[in-house]
C-alpha atoms as a PDB file:
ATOM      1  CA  UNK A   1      12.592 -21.474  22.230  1.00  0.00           C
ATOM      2  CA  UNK A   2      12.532 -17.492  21.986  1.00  0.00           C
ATOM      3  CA  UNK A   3       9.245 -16.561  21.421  1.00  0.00           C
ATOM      4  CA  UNK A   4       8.146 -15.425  17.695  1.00  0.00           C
ATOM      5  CA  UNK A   5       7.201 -11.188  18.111  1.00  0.00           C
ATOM      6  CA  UNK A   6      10.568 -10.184  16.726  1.00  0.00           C
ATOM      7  CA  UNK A   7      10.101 -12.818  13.387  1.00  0.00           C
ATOM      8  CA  UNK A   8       9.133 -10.162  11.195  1.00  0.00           C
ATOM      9  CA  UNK A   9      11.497  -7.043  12.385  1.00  0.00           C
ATOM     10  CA  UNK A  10      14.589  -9.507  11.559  1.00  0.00           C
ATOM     11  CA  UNK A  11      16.151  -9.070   8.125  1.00  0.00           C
ATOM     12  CA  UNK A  12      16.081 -12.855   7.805  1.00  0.00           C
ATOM     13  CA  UNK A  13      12.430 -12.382   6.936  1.00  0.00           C
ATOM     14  CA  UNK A  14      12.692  -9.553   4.660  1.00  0.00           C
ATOM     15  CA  UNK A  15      11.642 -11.246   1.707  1.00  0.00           C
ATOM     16  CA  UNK A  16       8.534 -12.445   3.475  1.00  0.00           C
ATOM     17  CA  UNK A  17       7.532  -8.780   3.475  1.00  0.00           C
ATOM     18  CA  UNK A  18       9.319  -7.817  -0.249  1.00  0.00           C
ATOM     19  CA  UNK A  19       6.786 -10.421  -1.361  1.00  0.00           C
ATOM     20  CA  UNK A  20       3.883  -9.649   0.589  1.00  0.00           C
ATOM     21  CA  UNK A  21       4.477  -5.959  -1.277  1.00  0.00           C
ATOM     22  CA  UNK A  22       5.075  -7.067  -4.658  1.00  0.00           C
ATOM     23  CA  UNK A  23       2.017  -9.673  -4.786  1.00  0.00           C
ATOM     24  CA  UNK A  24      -0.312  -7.165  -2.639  1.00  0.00           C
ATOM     25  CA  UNK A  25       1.125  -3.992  -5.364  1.00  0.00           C
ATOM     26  CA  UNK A  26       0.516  -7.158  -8.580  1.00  0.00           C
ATOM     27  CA  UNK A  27      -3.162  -7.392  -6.999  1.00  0.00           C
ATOM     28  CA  UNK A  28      -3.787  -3.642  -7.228  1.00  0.00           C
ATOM     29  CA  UNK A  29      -2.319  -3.053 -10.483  1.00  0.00           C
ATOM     30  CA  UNK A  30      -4.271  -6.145 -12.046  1.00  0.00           C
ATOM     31  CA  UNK A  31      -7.481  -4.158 -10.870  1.00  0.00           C
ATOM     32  CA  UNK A  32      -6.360  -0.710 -11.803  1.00  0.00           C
ATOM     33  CA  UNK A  33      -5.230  -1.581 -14.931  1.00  0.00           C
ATOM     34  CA  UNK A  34      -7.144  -4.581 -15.917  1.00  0.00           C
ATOM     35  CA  UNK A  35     -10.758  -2.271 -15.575  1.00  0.00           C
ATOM     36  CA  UNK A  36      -9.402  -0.226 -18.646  1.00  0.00           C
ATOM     37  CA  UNK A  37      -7.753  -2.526 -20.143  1.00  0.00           C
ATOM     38  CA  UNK A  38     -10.654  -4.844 -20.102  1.00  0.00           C
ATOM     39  CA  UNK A  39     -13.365  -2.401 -21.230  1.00  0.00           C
ATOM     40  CA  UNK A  40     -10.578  -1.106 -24.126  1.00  0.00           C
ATOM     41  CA  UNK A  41     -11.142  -5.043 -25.041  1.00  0.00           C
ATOM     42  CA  UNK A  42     -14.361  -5.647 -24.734  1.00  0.00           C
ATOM     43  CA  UNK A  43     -15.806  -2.371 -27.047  1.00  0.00           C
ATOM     44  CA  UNK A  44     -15.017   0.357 -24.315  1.00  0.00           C
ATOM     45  CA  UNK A  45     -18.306   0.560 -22.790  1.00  0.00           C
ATOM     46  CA  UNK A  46     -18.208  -2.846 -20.542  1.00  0.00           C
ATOM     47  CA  UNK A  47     -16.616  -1.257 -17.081  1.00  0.00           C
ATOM     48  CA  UNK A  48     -18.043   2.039 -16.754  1.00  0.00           C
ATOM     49  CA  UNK A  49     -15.763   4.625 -15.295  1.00  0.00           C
ATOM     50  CA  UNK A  50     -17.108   4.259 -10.946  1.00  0.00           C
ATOM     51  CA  UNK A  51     -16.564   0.720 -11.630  1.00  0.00           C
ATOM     52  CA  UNK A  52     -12.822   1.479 -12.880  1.00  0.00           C
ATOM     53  CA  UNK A  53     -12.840   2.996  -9.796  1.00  0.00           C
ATOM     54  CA  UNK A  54     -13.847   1.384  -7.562  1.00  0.00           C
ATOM     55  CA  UNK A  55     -12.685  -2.016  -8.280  1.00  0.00           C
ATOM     56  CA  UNK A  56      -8.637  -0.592  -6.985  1.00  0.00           C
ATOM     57  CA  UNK A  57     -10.146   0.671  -3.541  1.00  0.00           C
ATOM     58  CA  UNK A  58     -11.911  -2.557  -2.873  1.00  0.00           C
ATOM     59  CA  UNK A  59      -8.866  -4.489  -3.396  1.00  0.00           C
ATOM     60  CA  UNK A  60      -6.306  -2.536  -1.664  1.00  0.00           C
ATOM     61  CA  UNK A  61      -8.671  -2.573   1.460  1.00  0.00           C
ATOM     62  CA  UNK A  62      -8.422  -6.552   0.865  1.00  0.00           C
ATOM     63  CA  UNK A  63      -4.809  -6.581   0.452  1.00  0.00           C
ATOM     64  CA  UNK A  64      -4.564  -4.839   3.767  1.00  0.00           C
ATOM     65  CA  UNK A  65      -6.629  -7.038   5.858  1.00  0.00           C
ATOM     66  CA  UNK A  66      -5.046  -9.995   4.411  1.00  0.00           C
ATOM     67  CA  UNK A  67      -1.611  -8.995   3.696  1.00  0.00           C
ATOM     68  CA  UNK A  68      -1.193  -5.735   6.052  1.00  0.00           C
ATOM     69  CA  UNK A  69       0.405  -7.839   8.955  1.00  0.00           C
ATOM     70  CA  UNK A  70       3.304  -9.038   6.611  1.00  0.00           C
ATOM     71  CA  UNK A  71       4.800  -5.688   5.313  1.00  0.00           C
ATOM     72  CA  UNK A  72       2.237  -3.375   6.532  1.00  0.00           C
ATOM     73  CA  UNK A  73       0.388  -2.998   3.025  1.00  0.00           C
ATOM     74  CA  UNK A  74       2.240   0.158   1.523  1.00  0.00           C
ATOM     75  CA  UNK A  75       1.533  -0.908  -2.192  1.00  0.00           C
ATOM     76  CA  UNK A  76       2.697   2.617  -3.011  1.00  0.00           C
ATOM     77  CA  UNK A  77       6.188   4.367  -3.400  1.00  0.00           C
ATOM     78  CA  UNK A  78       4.806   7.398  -1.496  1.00  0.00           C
ATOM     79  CA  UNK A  79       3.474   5.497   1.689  1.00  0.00           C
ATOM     80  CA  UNK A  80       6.953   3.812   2.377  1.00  0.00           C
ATOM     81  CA  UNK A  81       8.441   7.329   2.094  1.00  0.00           C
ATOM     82  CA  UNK A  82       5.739   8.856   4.537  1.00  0.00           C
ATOM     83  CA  UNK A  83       6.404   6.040   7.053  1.00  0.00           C
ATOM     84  CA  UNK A  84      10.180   6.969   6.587  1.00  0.00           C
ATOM     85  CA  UNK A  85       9.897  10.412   7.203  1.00  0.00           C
ATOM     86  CA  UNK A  86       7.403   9.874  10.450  1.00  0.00           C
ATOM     87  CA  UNK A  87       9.845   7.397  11.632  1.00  0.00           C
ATOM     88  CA  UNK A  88       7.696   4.700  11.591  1.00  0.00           C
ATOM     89  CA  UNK A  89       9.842   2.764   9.182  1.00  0.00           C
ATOM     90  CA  UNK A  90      13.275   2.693   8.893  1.00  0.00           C
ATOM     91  CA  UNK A  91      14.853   4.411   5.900  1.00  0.00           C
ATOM     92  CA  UNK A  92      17.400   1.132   4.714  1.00  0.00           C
ATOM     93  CA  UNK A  93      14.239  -0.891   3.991  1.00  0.00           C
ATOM     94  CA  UNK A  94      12.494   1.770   1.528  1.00  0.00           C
ATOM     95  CA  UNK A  95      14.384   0.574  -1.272  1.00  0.00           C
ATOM     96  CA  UNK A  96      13.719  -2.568  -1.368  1.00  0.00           C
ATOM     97  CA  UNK A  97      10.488  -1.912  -0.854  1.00  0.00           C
ATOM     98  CA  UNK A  98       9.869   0.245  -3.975  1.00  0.00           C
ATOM     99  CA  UNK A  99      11.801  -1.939  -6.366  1.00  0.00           C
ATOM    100  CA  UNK A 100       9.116  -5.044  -4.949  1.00  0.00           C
ATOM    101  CA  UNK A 101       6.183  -2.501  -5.490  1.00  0.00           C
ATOM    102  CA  UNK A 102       7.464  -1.396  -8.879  1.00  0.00           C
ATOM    103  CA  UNK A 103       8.017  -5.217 -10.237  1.00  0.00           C
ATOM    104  CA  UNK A 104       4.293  -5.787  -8.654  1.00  0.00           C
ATOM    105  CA  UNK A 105       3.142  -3.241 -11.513  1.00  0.00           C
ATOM    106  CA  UNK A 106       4.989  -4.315 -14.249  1.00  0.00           C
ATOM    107  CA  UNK A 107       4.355  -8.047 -13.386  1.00  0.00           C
ATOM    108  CA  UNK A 108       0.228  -7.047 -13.625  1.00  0.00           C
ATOM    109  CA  UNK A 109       0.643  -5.275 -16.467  1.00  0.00           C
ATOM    110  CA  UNK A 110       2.775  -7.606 -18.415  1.00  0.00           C
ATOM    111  CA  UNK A 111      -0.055 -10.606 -17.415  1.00  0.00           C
ATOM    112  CA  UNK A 112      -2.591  -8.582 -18.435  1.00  0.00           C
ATOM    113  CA  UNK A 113      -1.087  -7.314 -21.902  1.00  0.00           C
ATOM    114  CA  UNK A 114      -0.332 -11.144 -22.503  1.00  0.00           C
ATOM    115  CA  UNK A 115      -3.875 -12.235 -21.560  1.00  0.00           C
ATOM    116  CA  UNK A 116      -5.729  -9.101 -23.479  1.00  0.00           C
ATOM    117  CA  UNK A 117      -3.587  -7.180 -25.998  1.00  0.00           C
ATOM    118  CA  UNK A 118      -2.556  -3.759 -25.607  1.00  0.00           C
ATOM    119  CA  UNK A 119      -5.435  -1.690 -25.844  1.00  0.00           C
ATOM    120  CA  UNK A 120      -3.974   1.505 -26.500  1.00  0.00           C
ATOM    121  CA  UNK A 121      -3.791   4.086 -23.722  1.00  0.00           C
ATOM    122  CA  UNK A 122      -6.291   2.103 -21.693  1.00  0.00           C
ATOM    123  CA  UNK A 123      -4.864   1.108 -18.513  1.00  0.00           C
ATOM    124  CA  UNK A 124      -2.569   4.134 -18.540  1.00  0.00           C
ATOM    125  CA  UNK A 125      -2.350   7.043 -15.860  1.00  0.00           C
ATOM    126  CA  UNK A 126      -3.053  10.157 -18.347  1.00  0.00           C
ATOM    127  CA  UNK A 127      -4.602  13.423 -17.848  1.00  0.00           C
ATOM    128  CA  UNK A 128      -7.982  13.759 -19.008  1.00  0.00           C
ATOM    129  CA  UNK A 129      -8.716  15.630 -22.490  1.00  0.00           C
ATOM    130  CA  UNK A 130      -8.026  19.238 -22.029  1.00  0.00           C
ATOM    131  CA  UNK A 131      -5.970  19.067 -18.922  1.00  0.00           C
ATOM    132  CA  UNK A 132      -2.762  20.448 -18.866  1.00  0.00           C
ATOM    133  CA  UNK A 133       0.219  17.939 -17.418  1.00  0.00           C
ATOM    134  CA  UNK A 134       0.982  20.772 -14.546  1.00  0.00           C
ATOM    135  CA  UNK A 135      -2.945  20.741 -13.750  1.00  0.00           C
ATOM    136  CA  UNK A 136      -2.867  16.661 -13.359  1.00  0.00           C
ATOM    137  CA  UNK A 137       0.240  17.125 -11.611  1.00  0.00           C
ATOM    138  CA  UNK A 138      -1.338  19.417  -9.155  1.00  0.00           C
ATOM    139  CA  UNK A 139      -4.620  17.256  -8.968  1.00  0.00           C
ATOM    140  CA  UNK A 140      -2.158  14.033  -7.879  1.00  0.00           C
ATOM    141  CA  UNK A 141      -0.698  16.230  -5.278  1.00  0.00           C
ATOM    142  CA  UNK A 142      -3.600  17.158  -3.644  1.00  0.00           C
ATOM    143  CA  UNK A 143      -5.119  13.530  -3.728  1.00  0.00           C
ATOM    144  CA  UNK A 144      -2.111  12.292  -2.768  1.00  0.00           C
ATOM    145  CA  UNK A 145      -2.174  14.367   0.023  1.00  0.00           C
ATOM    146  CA  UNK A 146      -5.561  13.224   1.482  1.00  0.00           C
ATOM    147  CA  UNK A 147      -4.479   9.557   0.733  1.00  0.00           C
ATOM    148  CA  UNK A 148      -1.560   9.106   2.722  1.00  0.00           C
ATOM    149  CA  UNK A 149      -3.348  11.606   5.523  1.00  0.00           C
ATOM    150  CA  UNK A 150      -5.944   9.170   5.468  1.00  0.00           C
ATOM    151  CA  UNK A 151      -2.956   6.189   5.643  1.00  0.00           C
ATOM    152  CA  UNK A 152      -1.014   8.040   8.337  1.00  0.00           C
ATOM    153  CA  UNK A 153      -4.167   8.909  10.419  1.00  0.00           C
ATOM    154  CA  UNK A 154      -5.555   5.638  10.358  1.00  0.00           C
ATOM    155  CA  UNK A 155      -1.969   4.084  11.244  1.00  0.00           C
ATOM    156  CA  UNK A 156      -1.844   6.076  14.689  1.00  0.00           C
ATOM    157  CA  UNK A 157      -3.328   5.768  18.088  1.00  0.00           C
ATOM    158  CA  UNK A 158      -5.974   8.671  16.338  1.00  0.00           C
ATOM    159  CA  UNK A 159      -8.581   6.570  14.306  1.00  0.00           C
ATOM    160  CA  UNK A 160     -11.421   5.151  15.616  1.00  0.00           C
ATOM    161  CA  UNK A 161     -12.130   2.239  13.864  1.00  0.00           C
ATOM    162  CA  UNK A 162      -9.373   0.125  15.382  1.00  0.00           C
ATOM    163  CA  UNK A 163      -7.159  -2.134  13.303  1.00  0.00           C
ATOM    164  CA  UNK A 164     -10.174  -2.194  10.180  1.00  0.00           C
ATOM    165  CA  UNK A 165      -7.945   1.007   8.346  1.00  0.00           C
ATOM    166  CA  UNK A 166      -8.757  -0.564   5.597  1.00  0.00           C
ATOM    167  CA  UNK A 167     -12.365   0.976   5.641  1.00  0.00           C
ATOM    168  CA  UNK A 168     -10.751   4.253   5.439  1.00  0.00           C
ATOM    169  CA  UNK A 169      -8.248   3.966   3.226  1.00  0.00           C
ATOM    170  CA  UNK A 170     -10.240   1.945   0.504  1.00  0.00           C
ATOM    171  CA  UNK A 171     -13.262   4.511   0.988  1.00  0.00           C
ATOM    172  CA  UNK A 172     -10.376   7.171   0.434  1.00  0.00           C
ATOM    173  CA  UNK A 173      -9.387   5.611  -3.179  1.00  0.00           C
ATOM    174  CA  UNK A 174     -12.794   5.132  -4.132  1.00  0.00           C
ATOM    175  CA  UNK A 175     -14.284   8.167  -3.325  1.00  0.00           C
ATOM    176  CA  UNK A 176     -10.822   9.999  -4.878  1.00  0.00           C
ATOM    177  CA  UNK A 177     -11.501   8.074  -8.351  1.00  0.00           C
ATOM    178  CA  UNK A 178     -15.129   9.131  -8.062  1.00  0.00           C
ATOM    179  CA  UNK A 179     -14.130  12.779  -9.052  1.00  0.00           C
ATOM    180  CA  UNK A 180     -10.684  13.271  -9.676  1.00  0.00           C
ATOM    181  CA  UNK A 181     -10.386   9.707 -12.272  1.00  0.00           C
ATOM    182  CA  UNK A 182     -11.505  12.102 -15.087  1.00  0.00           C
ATOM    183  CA  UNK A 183      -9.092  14.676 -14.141  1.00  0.00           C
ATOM    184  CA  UNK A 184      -5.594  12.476 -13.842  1.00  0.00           C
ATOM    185  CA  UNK A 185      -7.026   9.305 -13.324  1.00  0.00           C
ATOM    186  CA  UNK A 186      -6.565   9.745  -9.688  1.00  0.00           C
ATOM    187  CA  UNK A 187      -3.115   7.247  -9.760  1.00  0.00           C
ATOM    188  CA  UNK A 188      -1.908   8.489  -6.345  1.00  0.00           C
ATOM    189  CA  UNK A 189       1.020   5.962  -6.597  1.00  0.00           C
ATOM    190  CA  UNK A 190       4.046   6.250  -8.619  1.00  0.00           C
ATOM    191  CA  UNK A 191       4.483   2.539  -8.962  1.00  0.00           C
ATOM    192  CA  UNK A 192       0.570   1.977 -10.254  1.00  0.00           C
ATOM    193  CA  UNK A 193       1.680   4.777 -12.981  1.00  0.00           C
ATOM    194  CA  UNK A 194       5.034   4.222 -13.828  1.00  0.00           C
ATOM    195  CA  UNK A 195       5.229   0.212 -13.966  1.00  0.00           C
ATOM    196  CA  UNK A 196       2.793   0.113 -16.957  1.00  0.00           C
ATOM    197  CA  UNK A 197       4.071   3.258 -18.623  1.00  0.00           C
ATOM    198  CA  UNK A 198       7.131   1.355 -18.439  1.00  0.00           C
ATOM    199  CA  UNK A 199       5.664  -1.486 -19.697  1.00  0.00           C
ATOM    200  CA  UNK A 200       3.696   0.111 -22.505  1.00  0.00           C
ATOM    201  CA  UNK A 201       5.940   1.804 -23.467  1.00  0.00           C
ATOM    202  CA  UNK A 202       4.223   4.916 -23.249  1.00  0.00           C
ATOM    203  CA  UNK A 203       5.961   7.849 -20.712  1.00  0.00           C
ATOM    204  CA  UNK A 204       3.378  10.762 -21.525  1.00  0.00           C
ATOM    205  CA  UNK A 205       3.153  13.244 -18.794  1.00  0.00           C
ATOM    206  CA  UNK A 206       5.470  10.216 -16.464  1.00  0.00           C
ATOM    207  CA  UNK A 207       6.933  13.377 -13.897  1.00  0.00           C
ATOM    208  CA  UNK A 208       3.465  14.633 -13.485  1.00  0.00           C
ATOM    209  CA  UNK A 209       3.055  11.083 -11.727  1.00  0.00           C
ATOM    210  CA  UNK A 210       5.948  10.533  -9.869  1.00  0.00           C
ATOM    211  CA  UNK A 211       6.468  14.519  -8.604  1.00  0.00           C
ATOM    212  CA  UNK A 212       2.515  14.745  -7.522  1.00  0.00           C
ATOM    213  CA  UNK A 213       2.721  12.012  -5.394  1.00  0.00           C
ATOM    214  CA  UNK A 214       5.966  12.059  -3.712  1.00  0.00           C
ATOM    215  CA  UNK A 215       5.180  15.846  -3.379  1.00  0.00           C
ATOM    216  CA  UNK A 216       2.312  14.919  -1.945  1.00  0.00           C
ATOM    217  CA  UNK A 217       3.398  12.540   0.825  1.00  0.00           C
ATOM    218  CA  UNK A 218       6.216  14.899   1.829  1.00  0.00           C
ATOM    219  CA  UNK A 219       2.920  17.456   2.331  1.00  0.00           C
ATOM    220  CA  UNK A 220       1.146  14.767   4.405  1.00  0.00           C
ATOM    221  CA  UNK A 221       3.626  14.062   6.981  1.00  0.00           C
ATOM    222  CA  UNK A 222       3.737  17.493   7.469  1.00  0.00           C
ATOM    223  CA  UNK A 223       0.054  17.898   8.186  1.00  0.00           C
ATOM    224  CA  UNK A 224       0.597  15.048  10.308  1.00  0.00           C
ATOM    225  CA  UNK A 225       3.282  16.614  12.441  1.00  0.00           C
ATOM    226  CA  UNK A 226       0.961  19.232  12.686  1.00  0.00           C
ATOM    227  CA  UNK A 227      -2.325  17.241  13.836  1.00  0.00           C
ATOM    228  CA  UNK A 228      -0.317  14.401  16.069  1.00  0.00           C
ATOM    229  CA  UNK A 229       3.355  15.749  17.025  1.00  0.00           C
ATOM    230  CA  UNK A 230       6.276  13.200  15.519  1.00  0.00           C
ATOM    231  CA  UNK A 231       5.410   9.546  14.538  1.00  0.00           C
ATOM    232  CA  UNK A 232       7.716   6.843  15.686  1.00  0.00           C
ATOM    233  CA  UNK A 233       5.157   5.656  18.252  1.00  0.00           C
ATOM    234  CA  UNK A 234       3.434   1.923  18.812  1.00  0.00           C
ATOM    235  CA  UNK A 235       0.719   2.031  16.644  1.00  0.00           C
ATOM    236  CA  UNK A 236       2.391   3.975  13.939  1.00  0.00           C
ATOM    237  CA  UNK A 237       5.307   1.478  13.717  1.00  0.00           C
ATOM    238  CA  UNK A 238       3.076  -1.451  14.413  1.00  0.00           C
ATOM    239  CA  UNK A 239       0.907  -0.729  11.121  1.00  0.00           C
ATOM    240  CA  UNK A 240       4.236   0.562   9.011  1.00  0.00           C
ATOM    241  CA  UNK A 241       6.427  -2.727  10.034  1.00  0.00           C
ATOM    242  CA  UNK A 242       3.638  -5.254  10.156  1.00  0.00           C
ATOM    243  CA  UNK A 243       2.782  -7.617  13.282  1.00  0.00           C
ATOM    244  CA  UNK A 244       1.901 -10.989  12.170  1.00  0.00           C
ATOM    245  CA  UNK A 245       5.021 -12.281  13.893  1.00  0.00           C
ATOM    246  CA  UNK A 246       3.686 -11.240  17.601  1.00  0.00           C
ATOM    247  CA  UNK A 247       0.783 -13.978  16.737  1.00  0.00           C
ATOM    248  CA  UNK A 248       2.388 -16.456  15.110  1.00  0.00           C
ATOM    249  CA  UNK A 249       3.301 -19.765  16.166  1.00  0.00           C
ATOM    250  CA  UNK A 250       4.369 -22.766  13.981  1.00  0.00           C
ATOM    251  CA  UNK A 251       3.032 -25.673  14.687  1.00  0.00           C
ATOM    252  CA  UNK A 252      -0.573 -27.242  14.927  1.00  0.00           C
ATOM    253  CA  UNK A 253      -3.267 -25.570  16.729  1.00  0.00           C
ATOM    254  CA  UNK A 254      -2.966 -28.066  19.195  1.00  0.00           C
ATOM    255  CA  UNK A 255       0.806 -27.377  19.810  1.00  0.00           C
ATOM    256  CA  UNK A 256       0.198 -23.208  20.364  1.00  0.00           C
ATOM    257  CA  UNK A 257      -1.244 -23.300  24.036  1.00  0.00           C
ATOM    258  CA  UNK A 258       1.778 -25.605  25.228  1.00  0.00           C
ATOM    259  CA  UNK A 259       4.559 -23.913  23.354  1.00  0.00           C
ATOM    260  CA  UNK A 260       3.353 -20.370  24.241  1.00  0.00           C
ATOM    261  CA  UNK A 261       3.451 -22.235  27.961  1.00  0.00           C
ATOM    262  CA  UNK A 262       6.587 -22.722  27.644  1.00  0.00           C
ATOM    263  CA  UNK A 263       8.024 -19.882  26.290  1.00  0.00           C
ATOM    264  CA  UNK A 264       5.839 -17.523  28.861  1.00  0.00           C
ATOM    265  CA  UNK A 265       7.581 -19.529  31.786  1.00  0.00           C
ATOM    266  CA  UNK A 266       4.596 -21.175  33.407  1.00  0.00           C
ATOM    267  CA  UNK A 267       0.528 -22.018  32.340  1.00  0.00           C
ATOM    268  CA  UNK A 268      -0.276 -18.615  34.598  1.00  0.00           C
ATOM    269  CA  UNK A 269       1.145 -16.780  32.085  1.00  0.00           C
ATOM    270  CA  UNK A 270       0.115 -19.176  28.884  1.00  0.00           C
ATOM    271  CA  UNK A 271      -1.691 -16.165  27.257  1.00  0.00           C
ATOM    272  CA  UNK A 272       1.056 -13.149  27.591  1.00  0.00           C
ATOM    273  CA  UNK A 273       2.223 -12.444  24.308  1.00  0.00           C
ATOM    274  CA  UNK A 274       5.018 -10.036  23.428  1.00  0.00           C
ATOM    275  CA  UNK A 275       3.811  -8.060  20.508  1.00  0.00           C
ATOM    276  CA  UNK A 276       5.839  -4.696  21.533  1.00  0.00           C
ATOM    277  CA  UNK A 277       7.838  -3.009  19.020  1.00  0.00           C
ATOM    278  CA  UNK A 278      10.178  -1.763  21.450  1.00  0.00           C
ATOM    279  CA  UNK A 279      12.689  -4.767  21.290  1.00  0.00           C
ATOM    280  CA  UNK A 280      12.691  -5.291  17.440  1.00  0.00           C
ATOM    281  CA  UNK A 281      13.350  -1.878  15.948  1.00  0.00           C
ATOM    282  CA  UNK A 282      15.296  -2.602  12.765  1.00  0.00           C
END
C-alpha cells in the first residue's frame, strides 16, 4: 500500500477540496450576509455594526482550522489568484476553485433569502452614504491588500505563530470591518460581493468589488516578492494546496500504527511520515 501524502495533490480528490471551498465560502457568506440580513429582519437595530463584523472573521478563522487542510481555506477569488501568482498553487486549479467559492455565496444567500426575506440592501456589499464608487473601490484595494499580505505572510516560513494563521487572518477581517465596514463594507472578496448581488439582484457599484480586490492581490504578491523573494516554497505550497493527506490514514485508530509499519518498511521507522510537497506537485 503506497502511503497516503500525495491523496490530496491527485486530481482524483479534487472535489474533496472544490467542496471543502464551497461549504467553507457557504459558511462565510451565511455570517457576512446573514448579520445584515438578520438585523434588516429583526427592526435594524438587533446586530450592531462590530458585531456584523466580527461575526465573518471569527468564522473564516474556524473554517481554516477545520477545513484549511482540505483546500487550504482560500474562501476568496483573490487568495487563489495570489497563491497562483506566488506559485504556490498551480494556475489549472483556480478555476474551479472560484466557480466552488462563487456557488458557496449564492448557495448562503439563497438559504438565507428563503429563511428571512429579502431585506432590501441589507446583506449587500455597498459603499457607505456619501462615498463615491471609485473611493470604495480604492478603500477595497487597500484592504485587500493588507488581507492577502496578512494570508501570504502567514502562509510562509515568516510568521511566528506556527500553523494557528488563522489568528492572523481572522484578527485581519475583524479589525478591517472595524473601520473600513462603514466605508465599503470592507468585502475584500469578490465572491462574498458578487454571489449575493447576483442573487439579489442588485449589481450597484459590482466592478468597484471585483477590480479592488483582484487589484489588490496582484499588489500583495508584489509586496511579498519584495519582503520574502518568490513563493513556491514548502510552507507556502503546504498552506495553498492543503496537507490533510500527509496525516491521514483510513482505517481504525487501532489499524494506523501497523499500516504506517508497513508502509515505512519496518516498526524502526513506524513514525516517518512523508508529508513533503516535493513529490506531489500538481
Amino acid at each position: 500500500m503506497r502511503g497516503r501524502s500525495s491523496d490530496f495533490n491527485d486530481a482524483q480528490f479534487e472535489w474533496r477540496r472544490l467542496f471543502a471551498e464551497m461549504f467553507g465560502t457557504f459558511l462565510l457568506v451565511l455570517a457576512a450576509v446573514g448579520g445584515g440580513m438578520v438585523n434588516a429582519r429583526f427592526g435594524g437595530n438587533l446586530v450592531p455594526l462590530t458585531a456584523q463584523v466580527t461575526a465573518p472573521g471569527l468564522m473564516v478563522g474556524a473554517i481554516i482550522l477545520s477545513m484549511g487542510a482540505v483546500s487550504g481555506a482560500h474562501l476568496n477569488p483573490g487568495v487563489s489568484i495570489a497563491f497562483a501568482l506566488r506559485h504556490d498553487f498551480p494556475w489549472r486549479r483556480v478555476p474551479g476553485y472560484i466557480a466552488a467559492q462563487f456557488a458557496g455565496a449564492i448557495l448562503a444567500t439563497v438559504l438565507l433569502a428563503a429563511l428571512l426575506g429579502r431585506q432590501g440592501t441589507a446583506g449587500l456589499s455597498l459603499p457607505g452614504p456619501g462615498i463615491s464608487e471609485v473611493t470604495a473601490m480604492a478603500w477595497e484595494l487597500i484592504l485587500s491588500v493588507g488581507l492577502i499580505s496578512t494570508i501570504l505572510g502567514t502562509a510562509s516560513g515568516a510568521q511566528n505563530i506556527g500553523p494557528l494563521n488563522a489568528i492572523g487572518v481572522a484578527s485581519y477581517i475583524v479589525l478591517a470591518g472595524l473601520f473600513g465596514a462603514p466605508v465599503s463594507g470592507a468585502s475584500m472578496n469578490v465572491a462574498r460581493s458578487l454571489g449575493p448581488a447576483l442573487v439579489l439582484g442588485d449589481l450597484t457599484s459590482w466592478w468597484a468589488y471585483f477590480v479592488g480586490p483582484i487589484a489588490g492581490a496582484v499588489i500583495a504578491v508584489a509586496i511579498a516578492s519584495i519582503l520574502r523573494g518568490p513563493g513556491g516554497g514548502y510552507y507556502g505550497t503546504t498552506a495553498a494546496r492543503g496537507t490533510l493527506g500527509s496525516q491521514w490514514r483510513p482505517g481504525p485508530i487501532e489499524s494506523r500504527a501497523v499500516a504506517t509499519s508497513e508502509e515505512a518498511g519496518g516498526p524502526g521507522d513506524a513514525n516517518v511520515v512523508d508529508d513533503s510537497p516535493n513529490g506531489a506537485q500538481a
